[in-house]
Protein backbone atom coordinates (compact mmCIF):
# COMPACT_ATOMS: atom_id res chain seq x y z
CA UNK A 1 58.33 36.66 -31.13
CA UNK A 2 60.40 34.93 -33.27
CA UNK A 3 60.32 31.40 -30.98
CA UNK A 4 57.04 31.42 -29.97
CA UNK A 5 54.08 31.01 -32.91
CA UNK A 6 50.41 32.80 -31.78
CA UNK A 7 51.60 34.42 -29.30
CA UNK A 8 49.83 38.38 -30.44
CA UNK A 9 47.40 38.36 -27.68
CA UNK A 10 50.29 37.92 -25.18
CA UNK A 11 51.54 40.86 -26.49
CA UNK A 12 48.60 43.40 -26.28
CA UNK A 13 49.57 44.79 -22.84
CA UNK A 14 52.84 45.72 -24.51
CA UNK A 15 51.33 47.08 -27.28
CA UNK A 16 48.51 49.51 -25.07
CA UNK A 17 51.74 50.59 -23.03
CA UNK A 18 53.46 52.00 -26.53
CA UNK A 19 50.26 53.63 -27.28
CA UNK A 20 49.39 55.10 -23.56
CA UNK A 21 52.62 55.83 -22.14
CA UNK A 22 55.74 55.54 -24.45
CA UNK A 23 54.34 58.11 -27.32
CA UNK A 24 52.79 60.74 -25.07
CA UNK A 25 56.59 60.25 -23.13
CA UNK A 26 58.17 61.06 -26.37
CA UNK A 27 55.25 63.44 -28.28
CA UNK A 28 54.96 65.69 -25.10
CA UNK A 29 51.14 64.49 -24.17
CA UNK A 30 49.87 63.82 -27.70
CA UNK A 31 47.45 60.36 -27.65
CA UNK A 32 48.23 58.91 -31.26
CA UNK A 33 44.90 58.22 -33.16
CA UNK A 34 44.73 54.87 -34.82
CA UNK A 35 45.91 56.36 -38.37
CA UNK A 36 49.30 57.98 -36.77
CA UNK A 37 49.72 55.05 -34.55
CA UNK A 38 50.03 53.29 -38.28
CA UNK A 39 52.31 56.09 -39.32
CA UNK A 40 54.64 55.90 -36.62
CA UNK A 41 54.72 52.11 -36.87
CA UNK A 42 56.60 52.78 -40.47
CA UNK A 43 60.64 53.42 -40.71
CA UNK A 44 61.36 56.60 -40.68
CA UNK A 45 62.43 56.81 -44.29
CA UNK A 46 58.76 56.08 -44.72
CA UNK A 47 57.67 59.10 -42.20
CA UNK A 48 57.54 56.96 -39.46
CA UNK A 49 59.45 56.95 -36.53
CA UNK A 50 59.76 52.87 -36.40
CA UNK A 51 57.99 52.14 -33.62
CA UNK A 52 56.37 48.82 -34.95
CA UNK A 53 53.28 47.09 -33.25
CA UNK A 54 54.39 44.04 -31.70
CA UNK A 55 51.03 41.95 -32.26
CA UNK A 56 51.18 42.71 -36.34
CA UNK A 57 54.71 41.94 -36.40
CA UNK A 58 54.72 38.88 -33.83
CA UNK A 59 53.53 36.33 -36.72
CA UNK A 60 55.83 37.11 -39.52
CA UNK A 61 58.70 37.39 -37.25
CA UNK A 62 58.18 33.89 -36.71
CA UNK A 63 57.70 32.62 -39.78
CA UNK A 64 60.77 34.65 -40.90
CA UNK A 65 62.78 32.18 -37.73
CA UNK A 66 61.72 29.43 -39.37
CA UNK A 67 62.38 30.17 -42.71
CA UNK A 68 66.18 31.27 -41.86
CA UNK A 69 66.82 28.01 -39.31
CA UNK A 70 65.50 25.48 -41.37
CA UNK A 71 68.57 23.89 -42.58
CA UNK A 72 69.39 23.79 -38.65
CA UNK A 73 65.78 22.17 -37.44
CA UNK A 74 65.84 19.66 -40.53
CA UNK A 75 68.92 17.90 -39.14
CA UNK A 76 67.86 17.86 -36.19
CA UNK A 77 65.11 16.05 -36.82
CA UNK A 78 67.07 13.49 -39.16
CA UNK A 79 69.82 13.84 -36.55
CA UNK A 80 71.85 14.44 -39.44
CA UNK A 81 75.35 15.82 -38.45
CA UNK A 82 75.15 19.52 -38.99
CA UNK A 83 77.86 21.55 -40.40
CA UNK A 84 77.35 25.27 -41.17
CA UNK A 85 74.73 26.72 -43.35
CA UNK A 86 74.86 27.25 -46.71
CA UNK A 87 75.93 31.05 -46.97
CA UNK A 88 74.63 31.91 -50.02
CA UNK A 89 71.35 30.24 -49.32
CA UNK A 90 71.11 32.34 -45.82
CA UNK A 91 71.95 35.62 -48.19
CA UNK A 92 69.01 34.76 -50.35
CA UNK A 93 66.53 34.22 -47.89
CA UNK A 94 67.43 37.57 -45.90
CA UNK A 95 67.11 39.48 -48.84
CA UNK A 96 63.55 38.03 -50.04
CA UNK A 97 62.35 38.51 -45.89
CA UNK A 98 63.50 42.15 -46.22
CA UNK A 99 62.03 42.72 -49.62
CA UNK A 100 58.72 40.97 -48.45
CA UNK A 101 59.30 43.46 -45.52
CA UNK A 102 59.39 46.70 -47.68
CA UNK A 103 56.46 45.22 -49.96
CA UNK A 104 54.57 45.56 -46.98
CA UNK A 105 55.36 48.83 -45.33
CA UNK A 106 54.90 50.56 -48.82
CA UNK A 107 51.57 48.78 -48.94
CA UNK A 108 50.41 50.42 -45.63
CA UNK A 109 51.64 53.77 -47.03
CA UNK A 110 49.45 54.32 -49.84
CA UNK A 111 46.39 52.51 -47.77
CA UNK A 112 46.91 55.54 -45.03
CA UNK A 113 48.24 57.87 -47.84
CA UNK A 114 44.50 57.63 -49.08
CA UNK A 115 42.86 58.21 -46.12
CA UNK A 116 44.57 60.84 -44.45
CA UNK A 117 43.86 64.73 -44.95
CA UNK A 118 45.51 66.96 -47.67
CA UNK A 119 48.01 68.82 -44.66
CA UNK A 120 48.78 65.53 -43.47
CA UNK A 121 49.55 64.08 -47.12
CA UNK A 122 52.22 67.29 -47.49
CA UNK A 123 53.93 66.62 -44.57
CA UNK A 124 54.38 63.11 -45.25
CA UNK A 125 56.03 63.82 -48.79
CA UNK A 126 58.35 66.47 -46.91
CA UNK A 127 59.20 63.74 -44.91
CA UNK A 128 59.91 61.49 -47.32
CA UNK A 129 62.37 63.74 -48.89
CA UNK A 130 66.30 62.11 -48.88
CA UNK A 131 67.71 63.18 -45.82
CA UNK A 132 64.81 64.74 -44.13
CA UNK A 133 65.18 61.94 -41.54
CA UNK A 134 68.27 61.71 -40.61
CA UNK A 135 68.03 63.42 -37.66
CA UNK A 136 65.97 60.63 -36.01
CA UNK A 137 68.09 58.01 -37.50
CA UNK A 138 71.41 59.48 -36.56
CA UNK A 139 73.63 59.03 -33.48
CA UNK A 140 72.96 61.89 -30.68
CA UNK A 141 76.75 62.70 -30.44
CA UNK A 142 77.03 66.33 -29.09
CA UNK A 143 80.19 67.03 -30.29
CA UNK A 144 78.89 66.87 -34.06
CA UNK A 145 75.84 68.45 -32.69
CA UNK A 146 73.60 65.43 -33.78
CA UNK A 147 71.49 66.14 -30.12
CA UNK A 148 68.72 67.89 -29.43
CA UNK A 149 67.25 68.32 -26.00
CA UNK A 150 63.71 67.23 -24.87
CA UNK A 151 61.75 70.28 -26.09
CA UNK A 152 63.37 70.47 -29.24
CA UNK A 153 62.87 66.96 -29.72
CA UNK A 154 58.98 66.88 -28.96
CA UNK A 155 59.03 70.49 -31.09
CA UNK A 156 60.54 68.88 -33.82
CA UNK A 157 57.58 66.13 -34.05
CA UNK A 158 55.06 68.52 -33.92
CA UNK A 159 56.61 69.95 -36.48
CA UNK A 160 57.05 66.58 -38.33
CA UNK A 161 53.56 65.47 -37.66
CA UNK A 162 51.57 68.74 -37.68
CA UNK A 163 50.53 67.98 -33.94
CA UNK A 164 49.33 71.27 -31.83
CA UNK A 165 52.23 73.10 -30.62
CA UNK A 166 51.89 73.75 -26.64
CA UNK A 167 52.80 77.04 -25.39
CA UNK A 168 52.93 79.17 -28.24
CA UNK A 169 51.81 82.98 -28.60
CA UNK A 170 48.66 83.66 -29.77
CA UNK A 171 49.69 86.88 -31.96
CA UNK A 172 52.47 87.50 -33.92
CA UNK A 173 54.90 90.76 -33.31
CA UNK A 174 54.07 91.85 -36.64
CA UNK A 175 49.90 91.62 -36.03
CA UNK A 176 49.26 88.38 -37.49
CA UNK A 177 47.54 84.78 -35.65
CA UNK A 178 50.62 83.37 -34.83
CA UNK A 179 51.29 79.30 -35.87
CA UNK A 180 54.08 77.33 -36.85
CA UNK A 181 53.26 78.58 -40.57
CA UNK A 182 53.05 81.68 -39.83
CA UNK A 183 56.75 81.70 -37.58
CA UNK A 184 58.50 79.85 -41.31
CA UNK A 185 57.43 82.93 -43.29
CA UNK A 186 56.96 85.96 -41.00
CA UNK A 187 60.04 88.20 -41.74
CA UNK A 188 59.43 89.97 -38.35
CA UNK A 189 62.84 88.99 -36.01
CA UNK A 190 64.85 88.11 -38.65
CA UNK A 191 64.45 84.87 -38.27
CA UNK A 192 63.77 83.74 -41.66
CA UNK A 193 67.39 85.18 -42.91
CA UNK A 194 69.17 83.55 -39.79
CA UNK A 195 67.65 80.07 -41.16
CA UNK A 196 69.79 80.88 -44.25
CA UNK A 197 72.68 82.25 -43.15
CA UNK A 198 73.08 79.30 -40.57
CA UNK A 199 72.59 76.77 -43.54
CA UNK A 200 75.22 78.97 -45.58
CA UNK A 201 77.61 78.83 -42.57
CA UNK A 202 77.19 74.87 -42.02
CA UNK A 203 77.58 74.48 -45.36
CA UNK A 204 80.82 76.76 -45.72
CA UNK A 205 82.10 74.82 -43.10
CA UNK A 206 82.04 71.59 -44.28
CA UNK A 207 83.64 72.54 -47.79
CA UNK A 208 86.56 74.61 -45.72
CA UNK A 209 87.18 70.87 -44.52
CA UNK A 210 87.96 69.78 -48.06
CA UNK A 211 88.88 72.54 -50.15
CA UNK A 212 90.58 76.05 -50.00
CA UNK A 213 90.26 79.68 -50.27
CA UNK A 214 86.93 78.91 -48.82
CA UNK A 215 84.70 82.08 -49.11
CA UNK A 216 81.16 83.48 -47.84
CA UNK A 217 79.27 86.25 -50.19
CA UNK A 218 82.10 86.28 -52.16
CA UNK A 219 82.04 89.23 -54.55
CA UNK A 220 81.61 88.44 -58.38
CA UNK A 221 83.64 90.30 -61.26
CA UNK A 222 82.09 92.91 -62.71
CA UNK A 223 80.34 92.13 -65.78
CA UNK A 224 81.71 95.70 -67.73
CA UNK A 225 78.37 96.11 -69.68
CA UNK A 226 78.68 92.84 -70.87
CA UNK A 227 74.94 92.04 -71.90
CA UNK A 228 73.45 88.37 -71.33
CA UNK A 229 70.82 86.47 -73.62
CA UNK A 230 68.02 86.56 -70.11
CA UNK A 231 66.95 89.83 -68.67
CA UNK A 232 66.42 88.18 -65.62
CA UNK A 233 70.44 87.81 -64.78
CA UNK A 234 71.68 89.95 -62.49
CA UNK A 235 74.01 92.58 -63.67
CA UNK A 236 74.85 94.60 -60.52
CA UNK A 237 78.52 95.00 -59.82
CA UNK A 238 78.20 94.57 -56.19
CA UNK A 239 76.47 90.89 -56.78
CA UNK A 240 77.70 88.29 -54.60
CA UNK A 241 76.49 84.50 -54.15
CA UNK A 242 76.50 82.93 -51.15
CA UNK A 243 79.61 80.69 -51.01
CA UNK A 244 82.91 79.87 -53.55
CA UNK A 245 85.41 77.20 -52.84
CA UNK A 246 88.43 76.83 -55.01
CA UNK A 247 89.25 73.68 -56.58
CA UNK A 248 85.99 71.53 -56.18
CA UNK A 249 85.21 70.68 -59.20
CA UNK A 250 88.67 71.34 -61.30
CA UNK A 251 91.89 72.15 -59.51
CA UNK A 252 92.77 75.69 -59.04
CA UNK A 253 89.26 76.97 -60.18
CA UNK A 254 86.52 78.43 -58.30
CA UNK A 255 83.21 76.72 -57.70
CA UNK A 256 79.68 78.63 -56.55
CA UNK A 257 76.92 77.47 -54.40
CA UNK A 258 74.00 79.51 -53.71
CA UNK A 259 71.53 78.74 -51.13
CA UNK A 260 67.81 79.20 -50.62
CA UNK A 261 65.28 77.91 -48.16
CA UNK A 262 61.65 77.98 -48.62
CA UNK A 263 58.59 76.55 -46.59
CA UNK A 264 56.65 73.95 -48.26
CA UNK A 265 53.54 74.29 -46.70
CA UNK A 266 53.35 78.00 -47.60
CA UNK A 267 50.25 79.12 -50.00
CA UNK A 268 52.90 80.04 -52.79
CA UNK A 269 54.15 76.84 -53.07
CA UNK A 270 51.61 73.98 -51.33
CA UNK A 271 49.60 73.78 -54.78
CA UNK A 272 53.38 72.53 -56.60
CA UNK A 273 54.83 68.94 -55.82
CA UNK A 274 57.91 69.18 -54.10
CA UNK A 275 60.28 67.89 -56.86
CA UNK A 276 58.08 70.67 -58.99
CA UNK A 277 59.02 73.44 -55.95
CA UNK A 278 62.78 72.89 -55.97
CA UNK A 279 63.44 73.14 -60.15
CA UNK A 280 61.33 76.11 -59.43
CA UNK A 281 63.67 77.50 -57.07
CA UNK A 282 67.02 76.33 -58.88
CA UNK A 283 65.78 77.43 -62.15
CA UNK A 284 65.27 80.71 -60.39
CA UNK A 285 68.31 81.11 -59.15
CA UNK A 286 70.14 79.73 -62.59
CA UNK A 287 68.51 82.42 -64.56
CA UNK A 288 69.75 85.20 -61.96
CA UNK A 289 73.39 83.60 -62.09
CA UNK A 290 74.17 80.62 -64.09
CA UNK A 291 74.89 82.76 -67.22
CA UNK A 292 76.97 85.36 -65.40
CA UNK A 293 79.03 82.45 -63.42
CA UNK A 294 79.65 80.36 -66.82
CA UNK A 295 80.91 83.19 -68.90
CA UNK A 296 82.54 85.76 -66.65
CA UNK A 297 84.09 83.32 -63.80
CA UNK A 298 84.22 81.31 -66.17
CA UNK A 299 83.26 78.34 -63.65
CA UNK A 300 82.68 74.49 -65.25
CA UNK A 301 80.86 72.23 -63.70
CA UNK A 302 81.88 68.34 -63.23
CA UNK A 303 79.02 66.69 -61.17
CA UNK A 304 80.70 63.92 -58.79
CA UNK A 305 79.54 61.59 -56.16
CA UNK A 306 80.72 62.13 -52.33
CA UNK A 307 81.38 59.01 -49.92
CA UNK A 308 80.46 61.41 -47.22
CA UNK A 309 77.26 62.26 -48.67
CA UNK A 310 75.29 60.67 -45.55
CA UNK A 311 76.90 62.74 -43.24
CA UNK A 312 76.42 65.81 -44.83
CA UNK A 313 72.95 65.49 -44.90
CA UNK A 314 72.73 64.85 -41.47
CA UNK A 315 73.91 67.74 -40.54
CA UNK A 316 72.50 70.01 -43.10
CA UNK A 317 69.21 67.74 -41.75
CA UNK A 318 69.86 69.02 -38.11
CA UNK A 319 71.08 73.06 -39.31
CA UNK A 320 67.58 73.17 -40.64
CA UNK A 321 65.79 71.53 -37.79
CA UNK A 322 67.17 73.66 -35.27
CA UNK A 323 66.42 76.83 -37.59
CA UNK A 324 62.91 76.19 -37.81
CA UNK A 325 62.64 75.59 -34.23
CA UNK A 326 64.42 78.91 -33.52
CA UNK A 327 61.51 80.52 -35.72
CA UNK A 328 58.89 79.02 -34.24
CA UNK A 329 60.38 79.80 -30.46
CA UNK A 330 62.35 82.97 -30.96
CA UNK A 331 60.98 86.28 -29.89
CA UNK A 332 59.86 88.69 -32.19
CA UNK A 333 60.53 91.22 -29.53
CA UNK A 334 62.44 94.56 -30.50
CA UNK A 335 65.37 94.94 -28.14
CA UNK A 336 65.11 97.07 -25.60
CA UNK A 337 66.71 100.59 -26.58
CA UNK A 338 70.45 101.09 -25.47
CA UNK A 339 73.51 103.01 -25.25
CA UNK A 340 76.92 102.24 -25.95
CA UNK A 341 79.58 103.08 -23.15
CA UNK A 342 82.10 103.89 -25.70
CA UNK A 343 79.85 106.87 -26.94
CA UNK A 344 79.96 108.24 -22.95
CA UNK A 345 82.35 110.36 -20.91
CA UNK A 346 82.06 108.04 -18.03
CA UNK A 347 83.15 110.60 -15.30
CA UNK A 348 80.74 113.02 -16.41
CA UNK A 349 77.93 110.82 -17.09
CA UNK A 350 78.07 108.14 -14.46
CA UNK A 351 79.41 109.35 -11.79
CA UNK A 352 78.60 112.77 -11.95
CA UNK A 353 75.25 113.64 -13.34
CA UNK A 354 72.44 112.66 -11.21
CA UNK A 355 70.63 109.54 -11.95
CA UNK A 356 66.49 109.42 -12.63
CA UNK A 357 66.12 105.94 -10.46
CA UNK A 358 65.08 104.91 -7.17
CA UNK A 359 67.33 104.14 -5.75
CA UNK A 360 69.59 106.69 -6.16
CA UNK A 361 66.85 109.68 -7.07
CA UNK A 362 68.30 113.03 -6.37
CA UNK A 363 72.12 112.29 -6.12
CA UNK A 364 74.78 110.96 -7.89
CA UNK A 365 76.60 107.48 -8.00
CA UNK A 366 79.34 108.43 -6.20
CA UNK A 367 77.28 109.89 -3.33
CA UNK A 368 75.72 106.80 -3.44
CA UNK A 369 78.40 104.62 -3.02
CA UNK A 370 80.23 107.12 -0.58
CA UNK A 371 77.33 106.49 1.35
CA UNK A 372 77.07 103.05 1.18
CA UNK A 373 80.16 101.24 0.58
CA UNK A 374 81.96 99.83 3.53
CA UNK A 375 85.43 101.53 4.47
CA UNK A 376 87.81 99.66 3.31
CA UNK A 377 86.28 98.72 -0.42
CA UNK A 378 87.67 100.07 -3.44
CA UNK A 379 86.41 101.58 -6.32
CA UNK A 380 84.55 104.70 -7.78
CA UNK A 381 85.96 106.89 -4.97
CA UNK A 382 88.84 109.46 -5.14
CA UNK A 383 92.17 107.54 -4.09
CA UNK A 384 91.10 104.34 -4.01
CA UNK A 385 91.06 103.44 -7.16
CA UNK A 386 90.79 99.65 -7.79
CA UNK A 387 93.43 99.77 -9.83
CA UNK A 388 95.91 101.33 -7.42
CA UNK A 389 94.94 98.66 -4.84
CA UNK A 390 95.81 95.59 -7.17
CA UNK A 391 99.57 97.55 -7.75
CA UNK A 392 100.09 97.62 -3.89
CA UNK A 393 99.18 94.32 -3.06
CA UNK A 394 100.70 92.94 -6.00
CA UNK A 395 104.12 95.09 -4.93
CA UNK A 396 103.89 93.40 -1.60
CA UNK A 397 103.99 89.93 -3.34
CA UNK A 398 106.75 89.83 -5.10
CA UNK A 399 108.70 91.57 -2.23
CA UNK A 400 107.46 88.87 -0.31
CA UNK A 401 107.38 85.14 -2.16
CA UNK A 402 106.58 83.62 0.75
CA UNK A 403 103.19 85.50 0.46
CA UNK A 404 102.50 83.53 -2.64
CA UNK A 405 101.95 80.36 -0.55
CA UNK A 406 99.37 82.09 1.41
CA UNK A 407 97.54 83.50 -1.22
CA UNK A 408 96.92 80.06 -2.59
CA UNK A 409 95.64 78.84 0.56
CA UNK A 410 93.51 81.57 1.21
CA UNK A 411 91.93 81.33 -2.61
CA UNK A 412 91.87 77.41 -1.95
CA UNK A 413 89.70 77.44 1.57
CA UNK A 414 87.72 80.55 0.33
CA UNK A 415 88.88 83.02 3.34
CA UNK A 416 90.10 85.30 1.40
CA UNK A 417 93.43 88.11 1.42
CA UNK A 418 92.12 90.26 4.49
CA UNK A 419 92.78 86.79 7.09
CA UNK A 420 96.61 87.42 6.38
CA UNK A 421 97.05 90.71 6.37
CA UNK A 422 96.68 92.64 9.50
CA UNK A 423 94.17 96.06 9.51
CA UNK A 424 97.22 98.58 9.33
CA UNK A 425 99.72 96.23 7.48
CA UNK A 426 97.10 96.35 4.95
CA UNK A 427 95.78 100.08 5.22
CA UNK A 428 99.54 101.09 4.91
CA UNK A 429 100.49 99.15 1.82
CA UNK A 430 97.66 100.98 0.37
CA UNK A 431 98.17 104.51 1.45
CA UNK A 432 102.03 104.04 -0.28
CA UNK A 433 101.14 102.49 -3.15
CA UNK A 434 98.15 105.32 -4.08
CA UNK A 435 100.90 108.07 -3.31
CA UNK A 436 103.87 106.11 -5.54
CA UNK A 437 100.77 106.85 -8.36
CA UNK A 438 99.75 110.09 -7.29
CA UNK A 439 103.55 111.11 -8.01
CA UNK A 440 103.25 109.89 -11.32
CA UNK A 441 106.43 107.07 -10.12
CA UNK A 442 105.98 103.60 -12.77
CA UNK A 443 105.71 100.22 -11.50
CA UNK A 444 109.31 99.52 -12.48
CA UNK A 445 110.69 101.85 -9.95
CA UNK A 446 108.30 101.07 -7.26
CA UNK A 447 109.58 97.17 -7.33
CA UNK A 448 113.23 98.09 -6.37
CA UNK A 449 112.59 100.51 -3.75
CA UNK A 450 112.73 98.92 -0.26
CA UNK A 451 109.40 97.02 1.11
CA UNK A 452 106.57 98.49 2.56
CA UNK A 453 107.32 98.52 6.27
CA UNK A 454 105.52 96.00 9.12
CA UNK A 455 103.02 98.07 11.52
């Protein structure tokens, strides 16, 4: 494109196979109409994905060659000897073909901004939001967690996009039409506390890199009665906020951070702007707590600039993608009902009371396995306990190192103990090492006594 002048029409097969084949690949089936194929052609700071049209771009690609090699084509037309471009001059023109650039894109924006529908308009201004993107701008390094996998991925575009969902209930748990609105707001899972709590968490984490003393819902002091100039502050003695670090603004004194998520597109907050929705939110939460933080922690604040800022917006970006998604594909389910083992007398309740299923209806577990278990297994059954067999055998090891050899190979070609240890060798070994426990004699003694004899 940027050799070659008129060359769009060449390009049109290129351009079909984006439309036809690349964005279904990557949208899960969804055929872009000719106002999101314009969207996604924008950078994704722009609420595109940056998947540009090769026959719009082909032309001003090439002019922009031209422009940058000029010094280079004029001497070789004057056969001039050429030494190296002016730098400055090459600095110039790259920064008026990327302004020129951005002119253009933001252009395109407010033509489809104008056209598009009101839900569509929303999601493009969430979109725009600083750092909303960065999870499809970022790396996909797994260890950082910057990855998602492929139905996350096309999940996460629906989301971005407001493109139908695929497989997706049709009723909520709680009796309501179930939608990706609906699965951000419905309290019905407790998903919509997990999205904060794992926000709070990624966020504690990445201050316990930094600072100290590094606390979630840390407890507040008691205000005493102490009465504040807004009713709205809270006054409970069992307040907490959501996270303290010590020394991030000033050394050696405690800083607060409180979190709260909220969905944009819900009916409490669509008819706000965005910038209007979060000082709604943060002047909510300043009235509850500012006052008590500033006079009884006695906490200043010292705004300062991070170098790391990027990063933590990525992941704070990807914490809340992966959130939502867990709303929108977690089950609503109640968990099955269940009882904890450490609430049963397991001799009385397992193996002795009768059981109510098939398969064993009638009788007991340890009938059942009596019945069923081959001779020489272990387990469940009046002396041979599995525990008494593990003793023996490992008795007969360390009288025997050589035996240590053999176990590895056996472990190694998957053949197992019982190929290296004859029937009554075996049987024997047993048999004395249940009666050593039956007479109440420890381990200790057991090891200096003479070996179990050869059958």
């Amino acid at each position: 494109m940027r050799t070659i002048p008129n060359i769009e029409p060449l390009l049109s097969p290129l351009e079909e196979a984006i439309v036809k084949h690349l964005i279904p690949a990557l949208s899960g089936g969804k055929n872009p109409t000719a106002n999101e194929r314009a969207i996604l052609e924008l950078p994704p700071r722009l609420r595109g994905l940056g998947i540009t049209n090769p026959c719009k771009i082909a032309d001003m690609q090439f002019q922009n060659s031209v422009k940058l090699s000029a010094s280079l084509t004029q001497a070789i037309i004057t056969q001039e000897t050429y030494t190296q471009p002016d730098t400055t001059q090459q600095k110039t023109i790259k920064m008026e073909i990327t302004k020129n650039r951005e002119t253009k894109q933001r252009a395109q924006l407010q033509e489809l901004t104008s056209i598009i529908t009101e839900d569509m308009k929303r999601r493009m201004s969430m979109a725009r939001e600083t750092g909303a993107s960065n999870w499809l701008t970022s790396l996909p390094i797994k260890v950082k967690g910057f990855s998602l996998n492929k139905q996350e991925f096309v999940d996460a575009l629906a989301l971005r996009y407001g493109w139908p969902i695929e497989d997706l209930h049709q009723h909520c748990t709680c009796g309501s039409a179930f939608d990706p609105n609906h699965a951000m707001t419905c309290k019905t899972g407790g998903f919509v506390c997990m999205r904060h709590d794992e926000l709070r968490d990624v966020t504690a984490q990445m201050l316990g890199e930094v600072c100290r003393d590094v606390r979630i819902e840390p407890p507040l002091i008691p205000t005493e009665g102490r009465n504040f100039s807004l009713q709205s502050a809270n006054t409970a003695d069992d307040a907490r906020l959501d996270i303290s670090a010590n020394s991030f603004w000033i050394r050696g004194q405690r800083a607060f951070f409180d979190i709260r998520i909220f969905n944009p597109m819900a009916t409490s907050n669509r008819s706000q702007e965005l910038l209007s929705a979060h000082t709604k939110h943060e002047n909510n939460k300043m009235r509850e707590y500012g006052e008590r933080v500033r006079e009884v922690e006695q906490e200043k604040r010292q705004q300062q600039k991070s170098a790391v800022v990027a990063w933590m917006r990525c992941r704070l970006a990807f914490s809340l993608l992966r959130s939502s998604l867990l709303c929108l594909r977690g089950t609503r389910d109640k968990p099955a009902m269940y009882t904890s083992l450490k609430d049963l007398d397991i001799e009385e309740t397992v193996l002795r009371r009768p059981t109510t299923s098939s398969l064993a209806r009638g009788c007991g577990i340890r009938n059942h396995l009596l019945r069923r278990q081959r001779p020489q297994q272990s387990g469940f059954t009046p002396g041979k306990s599995t525990t008494d067999c593990i003793l023996a055998l490992r008795v007969i090891l360390e009288r025997r190192p050589s035996m240590y050899t053999i176990t590895e190979s056996a472990v190694k070609y998957d053949q197992g103990l019982s190929t290296f240890f004859p029937e009554v060798s075996r049987r024997t070994a047993l048999e004395a090492g249940i009666r050593n426990m039956a007479r109440g004699v420890s381990y200790t003694e057991v090891r200096h006594r003479s070996p179990v004899p050869d059958d």
